[in-house]
Protein backbone atom coordinates (compact mmCIF):
# COMPACT_ATOMS: atom_id res chain seq x y z
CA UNK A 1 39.29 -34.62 1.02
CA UNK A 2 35.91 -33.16 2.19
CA UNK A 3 34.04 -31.38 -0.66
CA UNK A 4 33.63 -27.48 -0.33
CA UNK A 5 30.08 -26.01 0.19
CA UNK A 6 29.23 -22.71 -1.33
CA UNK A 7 28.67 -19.91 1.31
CA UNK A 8 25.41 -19.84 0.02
CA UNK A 9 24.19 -23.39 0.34
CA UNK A 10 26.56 -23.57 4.07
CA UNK A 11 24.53 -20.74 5.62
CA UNK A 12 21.23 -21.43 3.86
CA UNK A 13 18.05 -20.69 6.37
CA UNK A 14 16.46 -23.72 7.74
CA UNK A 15 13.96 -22.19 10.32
CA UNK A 16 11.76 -19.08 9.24
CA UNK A 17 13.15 -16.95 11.85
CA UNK A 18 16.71 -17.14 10.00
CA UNK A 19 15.39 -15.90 6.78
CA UNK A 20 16.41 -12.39 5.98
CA UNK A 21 14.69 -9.14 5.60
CA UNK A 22 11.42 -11.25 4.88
CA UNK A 23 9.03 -11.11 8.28
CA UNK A 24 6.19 -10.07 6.16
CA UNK A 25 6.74 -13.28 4.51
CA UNK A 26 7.63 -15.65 7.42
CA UNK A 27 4.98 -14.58 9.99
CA UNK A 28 2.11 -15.00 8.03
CA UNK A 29 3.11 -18.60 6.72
CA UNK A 30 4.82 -19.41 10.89
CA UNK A 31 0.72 -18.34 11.91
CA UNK A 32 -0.66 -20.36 9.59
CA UNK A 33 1.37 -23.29 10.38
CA UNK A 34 0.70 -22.89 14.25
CA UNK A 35 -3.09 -21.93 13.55
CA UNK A 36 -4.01 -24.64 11.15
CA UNK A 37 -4.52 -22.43 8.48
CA UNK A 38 -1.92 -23.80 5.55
CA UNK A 39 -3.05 -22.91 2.41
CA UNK A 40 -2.98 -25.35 -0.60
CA UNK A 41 -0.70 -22.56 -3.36
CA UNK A 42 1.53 -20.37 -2.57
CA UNK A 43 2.83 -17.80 -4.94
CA UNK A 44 6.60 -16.88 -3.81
CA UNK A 45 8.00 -14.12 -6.62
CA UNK A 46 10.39 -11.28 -5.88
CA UNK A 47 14.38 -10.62 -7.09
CA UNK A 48 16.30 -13.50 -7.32
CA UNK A 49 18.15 -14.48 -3.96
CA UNK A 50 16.03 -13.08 -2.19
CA UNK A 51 15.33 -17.02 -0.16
CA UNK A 52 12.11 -17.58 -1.89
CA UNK A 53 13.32 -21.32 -2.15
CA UNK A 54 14.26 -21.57 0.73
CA UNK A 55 11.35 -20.51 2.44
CA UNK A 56 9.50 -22.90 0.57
CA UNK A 57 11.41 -25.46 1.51
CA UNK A 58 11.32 -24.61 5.61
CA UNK A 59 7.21 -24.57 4.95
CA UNK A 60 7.75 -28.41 3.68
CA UNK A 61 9.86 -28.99 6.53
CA UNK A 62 7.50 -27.72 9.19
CA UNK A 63 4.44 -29.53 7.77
CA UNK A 64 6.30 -32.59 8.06
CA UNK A 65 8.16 -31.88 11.26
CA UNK A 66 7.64 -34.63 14.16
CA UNK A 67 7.87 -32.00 17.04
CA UNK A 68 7.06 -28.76 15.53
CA UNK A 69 6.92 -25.44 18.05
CA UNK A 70 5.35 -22.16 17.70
CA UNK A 71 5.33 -23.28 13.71
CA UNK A 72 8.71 -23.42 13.39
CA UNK A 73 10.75 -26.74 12.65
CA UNK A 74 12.62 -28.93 15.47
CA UNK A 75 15.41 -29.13 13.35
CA UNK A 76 16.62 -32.54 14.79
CA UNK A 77 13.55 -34.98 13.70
CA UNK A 78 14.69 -37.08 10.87
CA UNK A 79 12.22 -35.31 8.16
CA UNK A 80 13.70 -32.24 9.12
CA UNK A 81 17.39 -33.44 8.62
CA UNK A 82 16.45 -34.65 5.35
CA UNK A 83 15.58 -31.66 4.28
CA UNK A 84 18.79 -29.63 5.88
CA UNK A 85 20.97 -32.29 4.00
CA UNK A 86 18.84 -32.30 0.60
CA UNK A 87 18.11 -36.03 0.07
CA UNK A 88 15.26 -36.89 -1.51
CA UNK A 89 12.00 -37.51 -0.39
CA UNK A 90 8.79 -38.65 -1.93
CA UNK A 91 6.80 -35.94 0.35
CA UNK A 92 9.10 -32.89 -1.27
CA UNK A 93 9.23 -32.39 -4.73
CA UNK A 94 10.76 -29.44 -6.43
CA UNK A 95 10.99 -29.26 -10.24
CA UNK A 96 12.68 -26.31 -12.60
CA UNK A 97 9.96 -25.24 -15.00
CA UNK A 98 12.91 -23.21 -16.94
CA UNK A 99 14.35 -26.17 -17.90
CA UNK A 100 11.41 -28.55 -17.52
CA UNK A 101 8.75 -26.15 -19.50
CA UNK A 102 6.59 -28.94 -21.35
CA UNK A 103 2.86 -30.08 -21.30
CA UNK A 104 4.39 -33.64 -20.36
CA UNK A 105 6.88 -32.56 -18.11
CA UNK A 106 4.08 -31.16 -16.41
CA UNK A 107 2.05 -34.10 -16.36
CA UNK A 108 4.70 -36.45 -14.90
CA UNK A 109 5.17 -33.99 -12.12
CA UNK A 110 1.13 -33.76 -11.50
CA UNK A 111 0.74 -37.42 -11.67
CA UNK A 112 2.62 -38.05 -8.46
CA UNK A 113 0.43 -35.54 -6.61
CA UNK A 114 -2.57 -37.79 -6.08
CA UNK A 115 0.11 -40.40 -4.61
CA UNK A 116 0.51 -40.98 -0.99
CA UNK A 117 3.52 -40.06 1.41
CA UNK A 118 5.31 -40.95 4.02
CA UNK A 119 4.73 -37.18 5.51
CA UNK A 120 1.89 -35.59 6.53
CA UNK A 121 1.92 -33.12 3.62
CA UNK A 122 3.37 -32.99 0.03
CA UNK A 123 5.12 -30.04 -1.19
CA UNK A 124 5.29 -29.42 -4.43
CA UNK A 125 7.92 -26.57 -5.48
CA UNK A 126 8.00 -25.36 -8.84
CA UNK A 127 10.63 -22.73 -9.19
CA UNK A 128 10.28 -20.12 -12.02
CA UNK A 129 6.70 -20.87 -12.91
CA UNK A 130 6.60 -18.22 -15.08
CA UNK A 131 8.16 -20.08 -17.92
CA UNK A 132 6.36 -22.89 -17.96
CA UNK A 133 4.51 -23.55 -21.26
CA UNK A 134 0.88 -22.72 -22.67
CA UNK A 135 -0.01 -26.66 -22.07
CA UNK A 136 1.82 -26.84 -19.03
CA UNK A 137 0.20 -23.68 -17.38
CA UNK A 138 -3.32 -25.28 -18.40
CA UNK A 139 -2.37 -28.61 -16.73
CA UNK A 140 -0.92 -27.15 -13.57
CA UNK A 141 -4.57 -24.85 -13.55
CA UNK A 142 -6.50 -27.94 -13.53
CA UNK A 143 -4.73 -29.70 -10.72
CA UNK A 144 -4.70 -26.58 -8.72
CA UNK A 145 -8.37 -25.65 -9.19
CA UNK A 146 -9.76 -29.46 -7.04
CA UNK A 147 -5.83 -30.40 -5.48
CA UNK A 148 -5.58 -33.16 -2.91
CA UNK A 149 -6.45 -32.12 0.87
CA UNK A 150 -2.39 -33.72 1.49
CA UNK A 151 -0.63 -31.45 -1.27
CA UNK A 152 0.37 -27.57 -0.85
CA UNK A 153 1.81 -26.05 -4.43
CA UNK A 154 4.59 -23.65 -3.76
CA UNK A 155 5.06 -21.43 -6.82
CA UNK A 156 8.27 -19.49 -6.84
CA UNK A 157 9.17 -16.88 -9.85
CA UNK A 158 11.48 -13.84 -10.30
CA UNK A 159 8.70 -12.32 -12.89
CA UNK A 160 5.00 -12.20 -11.68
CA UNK A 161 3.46 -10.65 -14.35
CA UNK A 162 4.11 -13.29 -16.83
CA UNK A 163 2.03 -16.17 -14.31
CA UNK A 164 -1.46 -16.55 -15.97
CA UNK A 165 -3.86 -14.69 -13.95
CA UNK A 166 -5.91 -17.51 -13.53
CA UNK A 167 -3.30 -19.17 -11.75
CA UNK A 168 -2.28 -16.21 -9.18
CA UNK A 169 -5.94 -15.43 -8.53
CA UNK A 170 -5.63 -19.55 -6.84
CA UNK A 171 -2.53 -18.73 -5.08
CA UNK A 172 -1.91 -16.62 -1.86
CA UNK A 173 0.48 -14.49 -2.97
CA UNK A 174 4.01 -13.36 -1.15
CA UNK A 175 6.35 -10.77 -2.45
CA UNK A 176 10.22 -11.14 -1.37
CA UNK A 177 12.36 -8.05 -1.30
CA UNK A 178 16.15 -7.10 -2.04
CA UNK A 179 17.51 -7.01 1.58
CA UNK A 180 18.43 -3.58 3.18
CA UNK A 181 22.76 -3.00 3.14
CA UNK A 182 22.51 -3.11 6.93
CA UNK A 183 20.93 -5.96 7.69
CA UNK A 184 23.36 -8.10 5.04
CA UNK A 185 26.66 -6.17 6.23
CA UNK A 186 25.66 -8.02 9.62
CA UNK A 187 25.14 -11.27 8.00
CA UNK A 188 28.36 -10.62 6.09
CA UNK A 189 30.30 -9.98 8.91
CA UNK A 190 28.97 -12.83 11.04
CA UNK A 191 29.57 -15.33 8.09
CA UNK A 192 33.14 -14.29 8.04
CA UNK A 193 33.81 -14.66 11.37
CA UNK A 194 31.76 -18.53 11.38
CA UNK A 195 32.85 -19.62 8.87
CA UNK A 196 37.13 -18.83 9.42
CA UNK A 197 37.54 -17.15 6.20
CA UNK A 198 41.04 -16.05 6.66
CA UNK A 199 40.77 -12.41 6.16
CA UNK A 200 42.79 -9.82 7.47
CA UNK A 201 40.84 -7.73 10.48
CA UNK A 202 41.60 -4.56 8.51
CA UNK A 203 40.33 -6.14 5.21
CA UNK A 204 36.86 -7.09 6.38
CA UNK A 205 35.05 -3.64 6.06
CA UNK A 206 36.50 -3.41 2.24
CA UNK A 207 35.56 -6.60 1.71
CA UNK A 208 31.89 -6.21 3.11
CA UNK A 209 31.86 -2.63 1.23
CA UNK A 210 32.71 -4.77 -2.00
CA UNK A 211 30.59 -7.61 -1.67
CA UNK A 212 27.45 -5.37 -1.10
CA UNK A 213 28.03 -3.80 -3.84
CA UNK A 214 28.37 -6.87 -6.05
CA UNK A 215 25.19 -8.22 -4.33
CA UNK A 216 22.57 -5.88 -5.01
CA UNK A 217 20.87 -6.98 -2.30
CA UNK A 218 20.51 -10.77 -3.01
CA UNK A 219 21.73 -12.57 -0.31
CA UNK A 220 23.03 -15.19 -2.63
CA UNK A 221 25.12 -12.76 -5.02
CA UNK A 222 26.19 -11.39 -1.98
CA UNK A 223 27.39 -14.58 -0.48
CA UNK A 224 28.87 -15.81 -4.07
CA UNK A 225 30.72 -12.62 -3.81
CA UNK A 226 32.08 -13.48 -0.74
CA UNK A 227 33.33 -16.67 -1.53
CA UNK A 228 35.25 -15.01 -4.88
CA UNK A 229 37.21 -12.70 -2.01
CA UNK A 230 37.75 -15.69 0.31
CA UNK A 231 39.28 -17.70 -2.75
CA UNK A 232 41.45 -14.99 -3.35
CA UNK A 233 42.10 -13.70 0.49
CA UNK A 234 41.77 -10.00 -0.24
CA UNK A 235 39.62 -7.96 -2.17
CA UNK A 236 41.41 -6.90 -5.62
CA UNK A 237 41.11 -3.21 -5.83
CA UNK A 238 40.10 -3.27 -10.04
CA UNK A 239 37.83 -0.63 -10.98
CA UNK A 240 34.37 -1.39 -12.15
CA UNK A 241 34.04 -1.16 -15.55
CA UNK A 242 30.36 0.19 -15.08
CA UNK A 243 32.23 3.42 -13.46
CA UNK A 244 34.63 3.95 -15.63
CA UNK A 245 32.06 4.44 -18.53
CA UNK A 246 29.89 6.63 -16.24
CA UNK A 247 32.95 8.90 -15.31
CA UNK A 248 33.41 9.65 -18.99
CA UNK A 249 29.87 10.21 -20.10
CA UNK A 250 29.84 12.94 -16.93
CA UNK A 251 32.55 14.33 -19.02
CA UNK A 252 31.35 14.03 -22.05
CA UNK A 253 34.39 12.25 -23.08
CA UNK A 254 33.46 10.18 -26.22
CA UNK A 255 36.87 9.16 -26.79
CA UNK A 256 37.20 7.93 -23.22
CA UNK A 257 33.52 6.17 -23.44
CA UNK A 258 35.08 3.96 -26.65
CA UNK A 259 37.74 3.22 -24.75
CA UNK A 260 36.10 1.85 -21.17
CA UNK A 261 33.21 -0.14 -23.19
CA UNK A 262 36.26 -1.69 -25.10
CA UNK A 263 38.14 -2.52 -21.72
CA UNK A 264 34.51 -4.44 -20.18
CA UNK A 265 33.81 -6.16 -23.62
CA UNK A 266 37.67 -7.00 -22.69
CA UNK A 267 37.06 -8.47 -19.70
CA UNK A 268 34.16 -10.52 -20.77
CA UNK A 269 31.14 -8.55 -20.28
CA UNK A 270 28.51 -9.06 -22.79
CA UNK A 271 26.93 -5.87 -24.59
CA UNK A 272 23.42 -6.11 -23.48
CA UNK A 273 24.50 -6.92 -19.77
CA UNK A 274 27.13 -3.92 -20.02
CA UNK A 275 23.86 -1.87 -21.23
CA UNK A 276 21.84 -3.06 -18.72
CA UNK A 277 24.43 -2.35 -15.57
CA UNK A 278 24.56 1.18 -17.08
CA UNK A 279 20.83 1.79 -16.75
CA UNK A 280 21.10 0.47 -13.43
CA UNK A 281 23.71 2.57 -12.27
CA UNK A 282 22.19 5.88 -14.00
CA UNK A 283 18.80 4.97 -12.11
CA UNK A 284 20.96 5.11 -9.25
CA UNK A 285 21.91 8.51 -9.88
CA UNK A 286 18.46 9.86 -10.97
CA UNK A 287 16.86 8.58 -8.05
CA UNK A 288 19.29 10.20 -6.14
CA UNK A 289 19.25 13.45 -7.24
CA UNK A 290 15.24 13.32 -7.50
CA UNK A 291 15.46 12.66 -3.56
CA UNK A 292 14.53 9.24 -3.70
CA UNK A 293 17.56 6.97 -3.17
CA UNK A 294 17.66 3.28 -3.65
CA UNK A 295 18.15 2.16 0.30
CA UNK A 296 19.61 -1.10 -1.00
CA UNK A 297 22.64 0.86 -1.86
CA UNK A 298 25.59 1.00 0.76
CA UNK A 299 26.89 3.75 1.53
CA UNK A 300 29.54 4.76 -0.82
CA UNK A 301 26.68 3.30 -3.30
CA UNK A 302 24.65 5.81 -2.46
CA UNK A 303 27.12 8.71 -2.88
CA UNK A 304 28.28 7.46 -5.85
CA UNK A 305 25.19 7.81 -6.99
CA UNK A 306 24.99 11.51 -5.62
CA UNK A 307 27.82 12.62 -7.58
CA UNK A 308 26.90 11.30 -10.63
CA UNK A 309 23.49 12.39 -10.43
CA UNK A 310 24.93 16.33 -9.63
CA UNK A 311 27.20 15.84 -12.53
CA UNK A 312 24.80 15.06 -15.60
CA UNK A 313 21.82 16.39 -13.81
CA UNK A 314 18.07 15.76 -14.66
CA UNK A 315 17.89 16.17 -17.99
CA UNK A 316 20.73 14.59 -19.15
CA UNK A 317 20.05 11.32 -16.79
CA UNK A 318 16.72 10.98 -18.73
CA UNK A 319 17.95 11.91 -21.86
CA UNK A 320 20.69 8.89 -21.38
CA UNK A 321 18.20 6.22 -19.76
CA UNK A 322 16.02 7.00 -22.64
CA UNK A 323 18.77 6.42 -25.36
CA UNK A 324 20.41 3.36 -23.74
CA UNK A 325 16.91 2.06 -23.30
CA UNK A 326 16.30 2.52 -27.02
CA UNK A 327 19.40 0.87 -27.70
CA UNK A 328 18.91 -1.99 -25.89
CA UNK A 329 15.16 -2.55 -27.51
CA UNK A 330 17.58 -2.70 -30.89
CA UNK A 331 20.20 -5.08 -29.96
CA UNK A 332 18.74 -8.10 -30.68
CA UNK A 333 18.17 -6.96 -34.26
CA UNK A 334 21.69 -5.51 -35.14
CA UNK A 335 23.85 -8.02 -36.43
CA UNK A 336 27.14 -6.77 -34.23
CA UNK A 337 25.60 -6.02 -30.91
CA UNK A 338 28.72 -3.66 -29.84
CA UNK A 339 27.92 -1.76 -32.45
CA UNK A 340 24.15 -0.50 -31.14
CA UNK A 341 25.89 0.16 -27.24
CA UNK A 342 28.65 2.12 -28.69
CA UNK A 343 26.54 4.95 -30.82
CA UNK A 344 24.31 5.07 -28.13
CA UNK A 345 26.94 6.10 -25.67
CA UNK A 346 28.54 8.48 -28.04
CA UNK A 347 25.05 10.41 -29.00
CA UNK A 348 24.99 10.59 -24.46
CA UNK A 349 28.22 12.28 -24.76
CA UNK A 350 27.78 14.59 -27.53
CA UNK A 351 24.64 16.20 -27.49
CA UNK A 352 25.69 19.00 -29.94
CA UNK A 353 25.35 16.84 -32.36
CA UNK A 354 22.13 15.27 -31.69
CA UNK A 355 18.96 17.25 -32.64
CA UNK A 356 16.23 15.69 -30.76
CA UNK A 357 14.82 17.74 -28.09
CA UNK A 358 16.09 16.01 -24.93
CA UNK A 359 19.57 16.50 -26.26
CA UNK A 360 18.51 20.48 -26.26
CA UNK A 361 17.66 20.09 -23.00
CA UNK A 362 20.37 18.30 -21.73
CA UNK A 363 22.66 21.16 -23.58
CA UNK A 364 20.54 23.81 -22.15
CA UNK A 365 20.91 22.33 -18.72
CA UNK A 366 24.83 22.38 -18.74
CA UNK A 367 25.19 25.93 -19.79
CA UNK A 368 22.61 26.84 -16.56
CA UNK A 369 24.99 25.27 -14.50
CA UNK A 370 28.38 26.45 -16.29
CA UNK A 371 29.58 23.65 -18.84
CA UNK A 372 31.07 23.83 -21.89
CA UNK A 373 28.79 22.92 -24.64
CA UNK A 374 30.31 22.64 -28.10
CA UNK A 375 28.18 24.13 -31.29
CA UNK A 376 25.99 21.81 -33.11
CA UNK A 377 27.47 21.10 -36.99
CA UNK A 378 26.69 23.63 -38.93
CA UNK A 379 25.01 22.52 -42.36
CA UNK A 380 27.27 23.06 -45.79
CA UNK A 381 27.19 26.51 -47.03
CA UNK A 382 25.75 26.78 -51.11
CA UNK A 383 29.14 26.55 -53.42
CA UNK A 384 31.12 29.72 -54.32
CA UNK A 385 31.09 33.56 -52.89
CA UNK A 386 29.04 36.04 -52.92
């Protein structure tokens, strides 16, 4: 029995011109590969999914291609098969410095670099630099300050700001972006028709709706996705748990609030991730209703968003950004984590009984546009009558 390949891995790029929503990216490295020009470090960051790996790895397969053209790969030579059907080579070498982080794992890596190859160049990928270690980061500095005229460093991380400035300043540096809904809905749809998925004709645009959603805009969420409908051979129509919380703090439904964070906990989503998905989805909204909406959204994303954004309004969007984002900051020094999310949601929903001044706002703001705001607690009278 043949053993299944993720969607993901299946319809990986393997030429530049296949990656997605990244030509800023793949023109400027297919140019330098033509031109001569190949730098020796390359800085890759940007959200994760985005193909940063894989681009890295087509730049190791060009530079070692037997008939390269226009500086893309042939795809056929034998280097470039290798690298399609990820066997190892001694001319490729890609390390994981989350989970290889050390001085010495470090120093292993660097002392193959000054080794020869059987390629023309050695490519070095180290994927989520940004962890690596104090030690390690000073080792990798040194090597990449003199490196071998064979070697080209490929640096890939989802969090730029924490690579030591010393080390980006020797890197050209290329940001990756979340890919626009309409140019994965078409990658989407051609996947499912390649790759015989099964689907029903009139389930494919809920399916592509739902995946896009799940995605974010990371081709490989989006993909994984995918594959989760595929498995199942429909899309199973289960409310997200994300919306059901939003609903009731539009309402200002505390009772209801308890009641959907109870049903995601449930369902196995973890507090700070549930807090997390909220901001993201109240962003959503505020950017909407400032004008500005996310164009990674899909459609019904984006007027989601719209309604939700009309609903609470401006005030009461920042007021709850600022309070989950204050009670997220707290989590990891609670000792019941459920706890922290649950006030926090409450104190969105009842603003009468929060004295801060955002909350006035946000109670100010709903009686301009004709809500019901109840009255703030009134403090305990002095004992006995007049």
């Amino acid at each position: 029995m043949a053993t299944y390949q993720s969607l993901y891995r299946r319809y990986r790029p393997q030429r530049f011109d296949e990656v997605l929503g990244q030509d800023h990216v793949t023109r400027a490295l297919r140019n330098a590969v033509r031109d001569g020009r190949v730098g020796h470090a390359y800085l890759f960051s940007g959200p994760r999914g985005t193909g940063k790996t894989s681009t890295a790895r087509i730049l190791a397969k060009v530079l070692n291609c037997a008939a390269p053209a226009d500086g893309e790969p042939c795809g056929v030579c034998d280097n470039c098969v290798t690298v399609a059907e990820g066997r190892v080579t001694d001319w490729l070498l890609e390390q994981d410095a989350a989970s290889k982080s050390k001085v010495d794992d470090m120093r292993d890596l660097l002392e193959r670099v000054p080794l020869g190859t059987s390629g023309n160049r050695k490519v070095i990928i180290l994927d989520e630099v940004h962890m690596l270690s104090q030690g390690a980061e000073n080792a990798l500095l040194k090597t990449l300050e003199e490196p071998p005229a064979h070697v080209v460093f490929v640096l890939a991380t989802t969090d730029p700001q924490k690579v030591r400035p010393t080390i980006r300043s020797r890197t050209q540096h290329f940001e990756f972006r979340l890919l626009p809904p309409d140019v994965l809905a078409d990658h989407i749809r051609y996947v499912i028709d390649h790759a015989g998925l099964g689907l029903d004709a009139g389930a494919v645009d809920e399916a592509v709706e739902h995946v896009l959603r799940s995605g974010g805009g990371s081709a490989r969420d989006t993909l994984s996705a995918l594959d989760q409908v595929a498995a199942l051979g429909e899309v199973v129509d289960e409310r997200h748990p994300v919306d059901a919380i939003v609903d009731a703090l539009c309402d200002h439904d505390p009772g209801r609030v308890l009641v959907a964070v109870a049903d995601a906990l449930a369902a196995g989503r973890e507090p700070r991730a549930l807090g997390e998905a909220l901001i993201a989805a109240l962003r959503d909204a505020f950017l909407s209703l400032m004008g500005a909406a996310d164009d990674h959204l899909p459609p019904a994303g984006r007027e989601r968003a719209a309604q939700v954004g009309e609903r609470l309004g401006a005030p009461g969007l920042t007021r709850a950004l600022d309070v989950l984002g204050e009670a997220l900051t707290e989590l990891s020094r609670k000792p019941d984590p459920r706890i922290v999310v649950e006030v926090a949601l409450v104190r969105i929903t009842e603003p009468a009984a929060d004295r801060t001044l955002d909350a006035v706002l946000a109670r100010l703001d709903r009686l301009e546009r004709g809500g019901v705001v109840a009255a703030p607690p009134s403090e305990p009278g002095p004992a006995g009558g007049a």
